[in-house]
Structures are given as structure tokens and as C-alpha cells.
Protein backbone atom coordinates (compact mmCIF):
# COMPACT_ATOMS: atom_id res chain seq x y z
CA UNK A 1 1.92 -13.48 2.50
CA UNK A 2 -1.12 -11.51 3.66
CA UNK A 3 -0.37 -9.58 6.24
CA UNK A 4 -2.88 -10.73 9.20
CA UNK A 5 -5.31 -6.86 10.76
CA UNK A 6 -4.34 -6.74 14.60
CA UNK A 7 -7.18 -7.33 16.81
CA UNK A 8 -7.12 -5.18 19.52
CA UNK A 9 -6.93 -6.75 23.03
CA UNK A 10 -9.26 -5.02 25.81
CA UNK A 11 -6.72 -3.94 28.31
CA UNK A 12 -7.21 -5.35 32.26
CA UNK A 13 -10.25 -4.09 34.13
CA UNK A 14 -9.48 -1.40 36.98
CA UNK A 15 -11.15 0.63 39.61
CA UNK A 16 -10.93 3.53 38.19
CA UNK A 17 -12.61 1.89 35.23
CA UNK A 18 -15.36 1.02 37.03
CA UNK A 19 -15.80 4.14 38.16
CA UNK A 20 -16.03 5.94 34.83
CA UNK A 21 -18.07 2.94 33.46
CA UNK A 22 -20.72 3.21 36.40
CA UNK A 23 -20.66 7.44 35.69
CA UNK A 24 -21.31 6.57 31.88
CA UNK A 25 -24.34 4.13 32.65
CA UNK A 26 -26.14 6.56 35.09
CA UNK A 27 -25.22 9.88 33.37
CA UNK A 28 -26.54 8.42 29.93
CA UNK A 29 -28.99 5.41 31.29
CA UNK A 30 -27.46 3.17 28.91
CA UNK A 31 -29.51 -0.01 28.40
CA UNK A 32 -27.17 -1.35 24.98
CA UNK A 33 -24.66 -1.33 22.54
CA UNK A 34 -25.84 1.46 20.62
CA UNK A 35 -26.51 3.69 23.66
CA UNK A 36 -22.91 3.24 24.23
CA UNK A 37 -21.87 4.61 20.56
CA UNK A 38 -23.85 7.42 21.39
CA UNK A 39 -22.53 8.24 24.71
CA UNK A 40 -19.01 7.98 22.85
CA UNK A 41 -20.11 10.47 20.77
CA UNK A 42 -21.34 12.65 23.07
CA UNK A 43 -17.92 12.02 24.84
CA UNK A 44 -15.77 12.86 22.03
CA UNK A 45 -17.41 16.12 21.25
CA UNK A 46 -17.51 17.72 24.62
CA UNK A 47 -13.51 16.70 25.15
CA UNK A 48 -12.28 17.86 21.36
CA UNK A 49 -14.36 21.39 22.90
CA UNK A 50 -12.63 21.12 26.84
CA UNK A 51 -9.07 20.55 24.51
CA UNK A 52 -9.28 23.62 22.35
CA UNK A 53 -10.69 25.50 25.44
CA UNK A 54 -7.15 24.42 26.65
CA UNK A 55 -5.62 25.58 23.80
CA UNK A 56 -6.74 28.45 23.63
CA UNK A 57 -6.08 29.26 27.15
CA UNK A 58 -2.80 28.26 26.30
CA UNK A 59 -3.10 30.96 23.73
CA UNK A 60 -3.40 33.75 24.77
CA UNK A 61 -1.60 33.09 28.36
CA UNK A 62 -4.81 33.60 30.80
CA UNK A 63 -8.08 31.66 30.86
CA UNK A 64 -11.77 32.79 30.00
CA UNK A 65 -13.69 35.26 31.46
CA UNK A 66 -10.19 36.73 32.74
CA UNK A 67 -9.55 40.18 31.81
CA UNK A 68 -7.10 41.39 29.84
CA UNK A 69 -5.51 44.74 27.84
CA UNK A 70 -4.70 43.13 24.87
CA UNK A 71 -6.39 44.70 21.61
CA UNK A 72 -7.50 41.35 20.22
CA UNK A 73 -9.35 39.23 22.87
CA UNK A 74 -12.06 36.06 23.02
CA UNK A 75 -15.04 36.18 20.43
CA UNK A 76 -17.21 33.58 21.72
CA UNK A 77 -17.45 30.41 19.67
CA UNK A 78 -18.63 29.37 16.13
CA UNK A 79 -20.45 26.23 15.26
CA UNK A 80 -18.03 23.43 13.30
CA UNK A 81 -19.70 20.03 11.89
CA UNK A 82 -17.09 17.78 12.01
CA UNK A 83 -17.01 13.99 11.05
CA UNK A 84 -16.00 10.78 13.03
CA UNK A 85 -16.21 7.08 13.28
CA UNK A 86 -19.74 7.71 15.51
CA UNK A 87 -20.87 9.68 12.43
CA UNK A 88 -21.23 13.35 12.01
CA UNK A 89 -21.06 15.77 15.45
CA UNK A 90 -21.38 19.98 15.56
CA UNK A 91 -19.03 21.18 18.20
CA UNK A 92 -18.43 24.88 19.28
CA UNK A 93 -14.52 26.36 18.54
CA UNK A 94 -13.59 29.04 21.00
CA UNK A 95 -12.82 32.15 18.22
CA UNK A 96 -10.96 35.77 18.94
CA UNK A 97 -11.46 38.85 17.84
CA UNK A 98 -8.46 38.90 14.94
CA UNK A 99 -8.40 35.32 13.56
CA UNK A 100 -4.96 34.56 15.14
CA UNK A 101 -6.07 31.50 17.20
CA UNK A 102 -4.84 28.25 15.25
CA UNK A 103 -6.48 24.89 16.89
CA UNK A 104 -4.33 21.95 16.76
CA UNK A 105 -6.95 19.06 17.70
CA UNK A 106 -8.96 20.01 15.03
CA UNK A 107 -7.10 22.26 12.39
CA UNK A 108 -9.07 25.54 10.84
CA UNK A 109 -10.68 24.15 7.46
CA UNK A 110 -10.74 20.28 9.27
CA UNK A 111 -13.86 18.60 8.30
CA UNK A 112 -13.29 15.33 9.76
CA UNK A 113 -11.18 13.71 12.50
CA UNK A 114 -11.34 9.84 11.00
CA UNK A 115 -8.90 10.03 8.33
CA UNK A 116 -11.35 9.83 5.21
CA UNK A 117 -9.34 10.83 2.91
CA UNK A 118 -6.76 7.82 3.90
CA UNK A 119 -9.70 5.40 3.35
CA UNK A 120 -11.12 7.18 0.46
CA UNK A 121 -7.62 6.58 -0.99
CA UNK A 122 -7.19 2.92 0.31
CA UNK A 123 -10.73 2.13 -1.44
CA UNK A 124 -9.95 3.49 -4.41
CA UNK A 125 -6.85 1.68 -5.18
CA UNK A 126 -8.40 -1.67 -4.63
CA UNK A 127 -10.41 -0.81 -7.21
CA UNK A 128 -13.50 0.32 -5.87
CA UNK A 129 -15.68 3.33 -8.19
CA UNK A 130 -16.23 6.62 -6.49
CA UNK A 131 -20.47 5.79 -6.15
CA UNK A 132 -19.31 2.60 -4.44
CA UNK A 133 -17.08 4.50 -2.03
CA UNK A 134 -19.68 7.25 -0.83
CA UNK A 135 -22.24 4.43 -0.77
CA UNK A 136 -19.98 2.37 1.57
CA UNK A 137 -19.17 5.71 3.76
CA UNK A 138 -22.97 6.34 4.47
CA UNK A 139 -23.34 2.98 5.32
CA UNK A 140 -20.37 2.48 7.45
CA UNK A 141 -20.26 6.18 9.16
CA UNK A 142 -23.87 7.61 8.25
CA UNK A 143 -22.67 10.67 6.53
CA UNK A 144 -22.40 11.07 2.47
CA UNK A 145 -19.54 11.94 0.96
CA UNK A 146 -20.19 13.17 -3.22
CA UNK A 147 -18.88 11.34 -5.71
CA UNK A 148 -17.00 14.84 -7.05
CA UNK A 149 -15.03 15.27 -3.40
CA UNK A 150 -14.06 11.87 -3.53
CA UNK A 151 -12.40 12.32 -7.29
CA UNK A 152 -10.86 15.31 -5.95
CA UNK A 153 -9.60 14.18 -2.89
CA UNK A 154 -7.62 10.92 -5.52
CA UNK A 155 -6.54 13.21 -7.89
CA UNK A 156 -4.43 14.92 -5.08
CA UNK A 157 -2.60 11.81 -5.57
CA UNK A 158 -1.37 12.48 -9.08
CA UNK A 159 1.56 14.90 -7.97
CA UNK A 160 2.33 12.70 -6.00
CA UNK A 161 2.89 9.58 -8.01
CA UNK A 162 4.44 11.30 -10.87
CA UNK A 163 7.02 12.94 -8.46
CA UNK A 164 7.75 9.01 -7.35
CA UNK A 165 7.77 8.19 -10.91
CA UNK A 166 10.80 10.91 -11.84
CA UNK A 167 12.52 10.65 -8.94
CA UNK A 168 16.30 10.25 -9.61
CA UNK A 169 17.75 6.84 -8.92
CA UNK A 170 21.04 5.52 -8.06
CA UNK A 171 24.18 5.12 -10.48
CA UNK A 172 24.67 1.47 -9.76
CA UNK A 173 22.19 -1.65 -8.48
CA UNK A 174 23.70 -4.71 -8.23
CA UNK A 175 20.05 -6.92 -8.74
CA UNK A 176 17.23 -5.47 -10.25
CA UNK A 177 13.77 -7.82 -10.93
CA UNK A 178 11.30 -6.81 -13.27
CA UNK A 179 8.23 -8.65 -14.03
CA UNK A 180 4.29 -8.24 -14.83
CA UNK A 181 1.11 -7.63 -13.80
CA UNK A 182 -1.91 -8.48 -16.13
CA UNK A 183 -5.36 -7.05 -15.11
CA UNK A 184 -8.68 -5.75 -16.62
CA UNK A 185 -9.61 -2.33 -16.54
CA UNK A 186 -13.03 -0.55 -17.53
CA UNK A 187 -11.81 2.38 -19.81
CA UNK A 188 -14.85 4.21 -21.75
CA UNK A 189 -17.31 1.35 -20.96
CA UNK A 190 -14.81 -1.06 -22.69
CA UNK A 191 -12.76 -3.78 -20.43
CA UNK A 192 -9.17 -3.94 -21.26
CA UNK A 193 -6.47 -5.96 -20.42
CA UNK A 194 -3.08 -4.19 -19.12
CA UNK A 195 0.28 -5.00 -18.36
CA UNK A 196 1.80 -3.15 -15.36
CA UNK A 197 5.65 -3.80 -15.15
CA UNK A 198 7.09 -3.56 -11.53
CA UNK A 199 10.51 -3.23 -11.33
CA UNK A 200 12.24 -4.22 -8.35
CA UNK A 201 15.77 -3.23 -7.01
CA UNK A 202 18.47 -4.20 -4.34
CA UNK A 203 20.67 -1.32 -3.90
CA UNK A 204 24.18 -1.01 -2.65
CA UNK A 205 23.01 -1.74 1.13
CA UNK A 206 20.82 -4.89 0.11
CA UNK A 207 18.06 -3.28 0.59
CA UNK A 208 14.96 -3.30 -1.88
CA UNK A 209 13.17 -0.51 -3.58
CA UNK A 210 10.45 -0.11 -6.09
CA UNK A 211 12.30 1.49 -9.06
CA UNK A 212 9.34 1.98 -10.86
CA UNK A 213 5.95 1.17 -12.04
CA UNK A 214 4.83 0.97 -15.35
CA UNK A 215 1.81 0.82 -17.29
CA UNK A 216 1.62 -0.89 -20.94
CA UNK A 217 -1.08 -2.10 -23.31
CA UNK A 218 1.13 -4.59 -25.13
CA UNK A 219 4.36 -6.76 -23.90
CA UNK A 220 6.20 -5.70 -27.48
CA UNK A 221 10.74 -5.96 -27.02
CA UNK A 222 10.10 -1.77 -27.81
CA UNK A 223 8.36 -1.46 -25.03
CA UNK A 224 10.26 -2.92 -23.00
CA UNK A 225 13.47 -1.24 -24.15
CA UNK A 226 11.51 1.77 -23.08
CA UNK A 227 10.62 0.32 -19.87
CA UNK A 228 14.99 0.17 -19.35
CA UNK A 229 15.63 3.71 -21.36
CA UNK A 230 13.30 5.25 -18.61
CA UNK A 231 16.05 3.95 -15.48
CA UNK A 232 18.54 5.13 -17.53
CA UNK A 233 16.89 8.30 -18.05
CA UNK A 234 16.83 8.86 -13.94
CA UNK A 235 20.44 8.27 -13.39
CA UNK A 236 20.91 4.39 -13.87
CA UNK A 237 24.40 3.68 -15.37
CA UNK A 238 24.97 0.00 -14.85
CA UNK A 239 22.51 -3.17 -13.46
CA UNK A 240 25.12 -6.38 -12.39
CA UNK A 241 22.12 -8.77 -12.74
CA UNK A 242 18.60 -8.02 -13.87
CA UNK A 243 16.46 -11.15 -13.46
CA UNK A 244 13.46 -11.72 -15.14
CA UNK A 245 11.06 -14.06 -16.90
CA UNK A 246 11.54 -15.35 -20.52
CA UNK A 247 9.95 -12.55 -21.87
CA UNK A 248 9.73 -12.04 -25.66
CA UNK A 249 12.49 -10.14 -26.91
CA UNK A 250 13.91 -9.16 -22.85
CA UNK A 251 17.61 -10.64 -23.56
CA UNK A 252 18.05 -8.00 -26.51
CA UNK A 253 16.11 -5.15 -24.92
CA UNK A 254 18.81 -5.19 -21.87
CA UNK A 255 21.71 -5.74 -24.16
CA UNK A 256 20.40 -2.67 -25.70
CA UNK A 257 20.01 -0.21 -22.79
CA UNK A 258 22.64 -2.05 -20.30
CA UNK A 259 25.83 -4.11 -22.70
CA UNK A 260 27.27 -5.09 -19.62
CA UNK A 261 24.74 -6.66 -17.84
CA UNK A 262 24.06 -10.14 -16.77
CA UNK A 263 20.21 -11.77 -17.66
CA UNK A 264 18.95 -14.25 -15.07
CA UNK A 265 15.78 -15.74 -15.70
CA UNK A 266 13.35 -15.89 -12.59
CA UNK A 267 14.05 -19.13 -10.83
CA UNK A 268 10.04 -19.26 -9.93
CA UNK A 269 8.92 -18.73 -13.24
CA UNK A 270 11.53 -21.52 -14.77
CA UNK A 271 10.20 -23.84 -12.14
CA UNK A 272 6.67 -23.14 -12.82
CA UNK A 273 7.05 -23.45 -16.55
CA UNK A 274 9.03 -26.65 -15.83
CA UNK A 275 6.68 -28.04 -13.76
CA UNK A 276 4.24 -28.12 -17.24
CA UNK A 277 5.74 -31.05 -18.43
CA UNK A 278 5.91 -33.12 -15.14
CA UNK A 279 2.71 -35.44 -14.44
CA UNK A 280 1.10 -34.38 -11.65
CA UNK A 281 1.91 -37.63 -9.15
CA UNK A 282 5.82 -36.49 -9.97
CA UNK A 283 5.86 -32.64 -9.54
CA UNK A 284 6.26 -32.47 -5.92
CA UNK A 285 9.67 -34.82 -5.84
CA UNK A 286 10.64 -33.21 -8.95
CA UNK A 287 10.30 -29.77 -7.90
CA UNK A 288 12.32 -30.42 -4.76
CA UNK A 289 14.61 -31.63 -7.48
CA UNK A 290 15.15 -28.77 -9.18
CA UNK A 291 15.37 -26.51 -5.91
CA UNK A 292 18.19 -28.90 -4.68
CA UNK A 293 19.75 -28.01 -8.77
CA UNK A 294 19.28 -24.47 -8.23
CA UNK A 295 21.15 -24.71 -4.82
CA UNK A 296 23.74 -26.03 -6.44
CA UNK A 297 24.54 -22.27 -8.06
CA UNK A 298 25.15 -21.13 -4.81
CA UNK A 299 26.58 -24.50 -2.92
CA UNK A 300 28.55 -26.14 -5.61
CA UNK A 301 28.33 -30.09 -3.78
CA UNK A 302 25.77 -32.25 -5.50
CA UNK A 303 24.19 -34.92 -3.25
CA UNK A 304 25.02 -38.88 -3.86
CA UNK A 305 21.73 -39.80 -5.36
CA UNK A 306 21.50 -36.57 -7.94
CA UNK A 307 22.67 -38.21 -10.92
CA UNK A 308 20.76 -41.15 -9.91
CA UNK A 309 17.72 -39.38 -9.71
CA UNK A 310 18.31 -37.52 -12.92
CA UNK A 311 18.79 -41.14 -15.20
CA UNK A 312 15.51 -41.76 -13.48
CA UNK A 313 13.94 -38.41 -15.01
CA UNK A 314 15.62 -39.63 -18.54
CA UNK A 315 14.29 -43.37 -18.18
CA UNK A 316 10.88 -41.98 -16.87
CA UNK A 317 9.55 -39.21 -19.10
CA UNK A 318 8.54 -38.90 -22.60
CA UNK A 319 11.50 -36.75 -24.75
CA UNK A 320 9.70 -33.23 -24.24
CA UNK A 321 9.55 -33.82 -20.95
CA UNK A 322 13.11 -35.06 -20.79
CA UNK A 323 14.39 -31.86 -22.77
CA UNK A 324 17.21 -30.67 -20.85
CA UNK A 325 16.99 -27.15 -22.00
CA UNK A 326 13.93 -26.71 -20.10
CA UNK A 327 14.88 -28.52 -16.66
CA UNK A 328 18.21 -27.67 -17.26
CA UNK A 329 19.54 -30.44 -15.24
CA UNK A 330 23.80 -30.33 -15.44
């Protein structure tokens, strides 16, 4: 289920409000929206300088233009361009004399206070090129971003994921899902289709975690046996249930790499592929059917009118569609 963005909600008008709002319009004669993003601006800037002013009073234990013994002192103030969601700003950071000041609102080496390389990084992985990305930052914040800093800033990533990817796992999970992702990729000019095998655990709490991620060019039984050596290569000893669709060859890949463990196929892929050889004015009683069947795992009490229903499936449907090794009716 998509997830639905929060839309902020403008908090209750006040006096004191008011009296900020009516400083803003007189001290900046603001006659529309875009006066307003540029009295923001203004705004920010001169209260990230007021904060580090603070800071640096904080500092060194006595404000400016008081005097002091100390062998390192205040060294006036350098020029910083900095960028932020009202597009790029210069502000002035109070320096000393040795270098030992350390900002906090706006770290040494900071470059911009939106979070760009979090959205760089969010565009990226939905697929988005690295000319699209700076294109869409100049037109969203007015500032360009090169094509080179935004392949640097994603290949920061790359520790990252193959930390996550080696990371040792637990001895034991009681359920573990795996199943596939197909989608194209441009590689070299050339669009390819990939398999990317997500494998999905419940650990001893009953809680779930990504065990792994996979990437594959073919869907071969060796693969996937490799896919199952790599758990067991992280510390996975023993899987109670691994569930998964009928995938070629995935019954003898897990007896393989795991003897003892039990093979469930997906209940939602059964159903779908079931669901094939029901006409269409059927499939919504007969997949209610099959849910009430699959209940029946859990809650062993059939209802009155199952066995009914099921000489009606028998009476009703041609023999492929009657084939009980696909509906697996009891």
C-alpha cells in the first residue's frame, strides 16, 4: 500500500503572529508570493549568521568586541555560499585566529543545509540518470549540481550496501520468503531484463528483515542454489519454512543447501496462477473459495456448503480447469 506524503497543516493564527507577519510586510514591502520566498531567504541567512554568532560566543566564553588575554582570539568572518530550499545564499561565519572554532548549524566543509545528497540519493534509486537529477535540481532549487558530484555523492553508497550485503545473519529463522523482481535496465546502450531476488525473513521475535538482495541475469536452479549457499555463508544453519513460488528447480535447490527444511509455495502466487483457469464471471466466488481452503490449514472446520460448492466446481468446469492438483481442493 502506498504510503500517503503528510500535508502539513498551518498551525492556528496568533498575535504574536500577526505581529511578525505585519514586521515582514513593511520591512520587505511584500506585494506576493514570491516576495515572501525572498524575504524567507533573507530570513534564513541573517538567523543561521545571529546562531553561529551564538555559538561562537558560546565558544570562547565572552561575546564580541569583549576583550580578552587569550592567545587565539576573533578573526572577523569569511564568506560561505551555502544552498537551501530558497536557492543558493552567501552568509558570513564568524572565524578565529587558530581554526579551533567548529560551527554546529552549519558544519566546516557544509555546502548545503537542504539535505541534497538525501534527494540526490532518493532520485537516483527510482531510477532517474544523473543529467536528469541536476536538471531537476536547477529547476526545483535554481542552483546546478554536475553530473560528476552527483555520481560521487551515489557511489558513497556502495560501502554501504555491500556492508548490508555481508552482514552476518542469525543461526535459525523460522519463515523465510524469497521471490522476484523482473525489470529492464540500460547497460552499455543495451536494455536488459534482470531478476532481483528479495529474500524476506521472520526471525525468532516475529519480526521481519530483509536477508538479502540479489541481482541475477537468469532464474537457472544454480543460481538459485547460490542465492541459499550465500545465507548459509553469513551464518544461516537451519530455515523451518521457506515459502516461495513454483520456481523452476526451487524444491531441489533448498533440499540442497537446507535437508531439513519445509517448501511452501506462496499462497498468492498459487491463487493467482489458479485463478488462470477460472472464467472471469466465476473468479471472484472462486477465489473466496480457495481463501476459505487455505483457512482451513490454519482452522481445521470446513463450512456446510464446502463440499457442495466443490461438486459444483467438478460439474461446472472443463477437466483442466477441474484439475485438482492446481486448486488443490481436499
Amino acid at each position: 500500500m502506498v504510503r500517503k506524503k503528510e500535508v502539513y497543516k498551518v498551525k492556528p493564527m496568533t498575535e504574536g503572529k500577526k505581529n511578525i507577519i505585519a514586521i515582514l510586510m513593511d520591512e520587505y514591502n511584500i506585494q506576493s508570493a514570491e516576495d515572501i520566498q525572498d524575504a524567507l531567504k533573507d530570513l534564513l541567512g541573517c538567523t543561521i549568521q545571529e546562531m553561529m554568532e551564538a555559538e561562537m560566543d558560546d565558544h570562547w566564553g565572552y561575546e564580541k568586541y569583549d576583550r580578552s588575554n587569550e592567545p587565539n582570539y576573533r578573526n572577523g568572518r569569511k564568506s560561505k555560499k551555502i544552498r537551501s530550499k530558497y536557492g543558493e545564499m552567501d552568509i558570513d561565519v564568524p572565524q578565529d585566529r587558530q581554526s579551533t572554532f567548529e560551527p554546529q548549524i552549519v558544519k566546516k566543509r557544509q555546502k548545503d543545509i537542504l539535505a541534497i545528497d538525501d534527494k540526490i540519493i532518493s532520485m537516483y534509486a527510482k531510477g532517474m540518470t544523473t543529467r536528469q537529477i541536476s536538471e531537476t535540481i536547477e529547476d526545483i532549487y535554481g542552483f546546478e549540481v554536475s553530473e560528476g558530484i552527483i555520481s560521487d555523492i551515489t557511489d558513497r553508497l556502495l560501502p554501504q550496501i555491500e556492508e548490508w550485503q555481508q552482514r552476518p545473519l542469525a543461526a535459525v529463522y523460522p519463515i523465510v520468503f524469497i521471490d522476484a523482481v523482473h525489470f529492464s535496465v540500460r547497460d552499455n546502450n543495451i536494455i536488459r531484463k534482470l531478476a532481483a531476488y528479495v529474500i524476506l525473513g521472520i526471525n525468532d521475535a516475529g519480526r521481519k528483515e530483509v536477508l538479502s538482495i540479489q541481482i541475477g541475469e537468469n532464474e537457472s536452479s544454480k543460481y538459485r542454489l547460490s542465492v541459499l549457499n550465500e545465507l548459509k555463508n553469513r551464518g544461516v544453519k537451519d530455515i523451518l519454512i521457506l515459502c516461495a513460488d513454483g520456481l523452476t528447480g526451487i524444491k531441489e535447490s533448498i533440499s540442497v543447501a537446507f535437508p531439513h527444511t519445509e517448501y511452501q509455495r506462496c499462497i498468492v502466487h498459487h491463487v493467482r496462477n489458479t485463478l488462470k483457469y477460472v472464467p472471469d464471471k466465476d473468479k471472484k466466488v472462486f477465489a473466496k473459495d480457495l481463501k476459505t481452503r487455505q483457512e482451513v490449514i490454519f482452522v481445521p472446520i470446513l463450512p456446510s456448503n464446502y463440499y457442495h460448492r466443490k461438486s459444483i466446481y467438478r460439474e461446472n468446469f472443463t477437466p483442466s480447469q477441474r484439475d485438482l492438483d492446481i486448486v488443490e481442493l481436499p
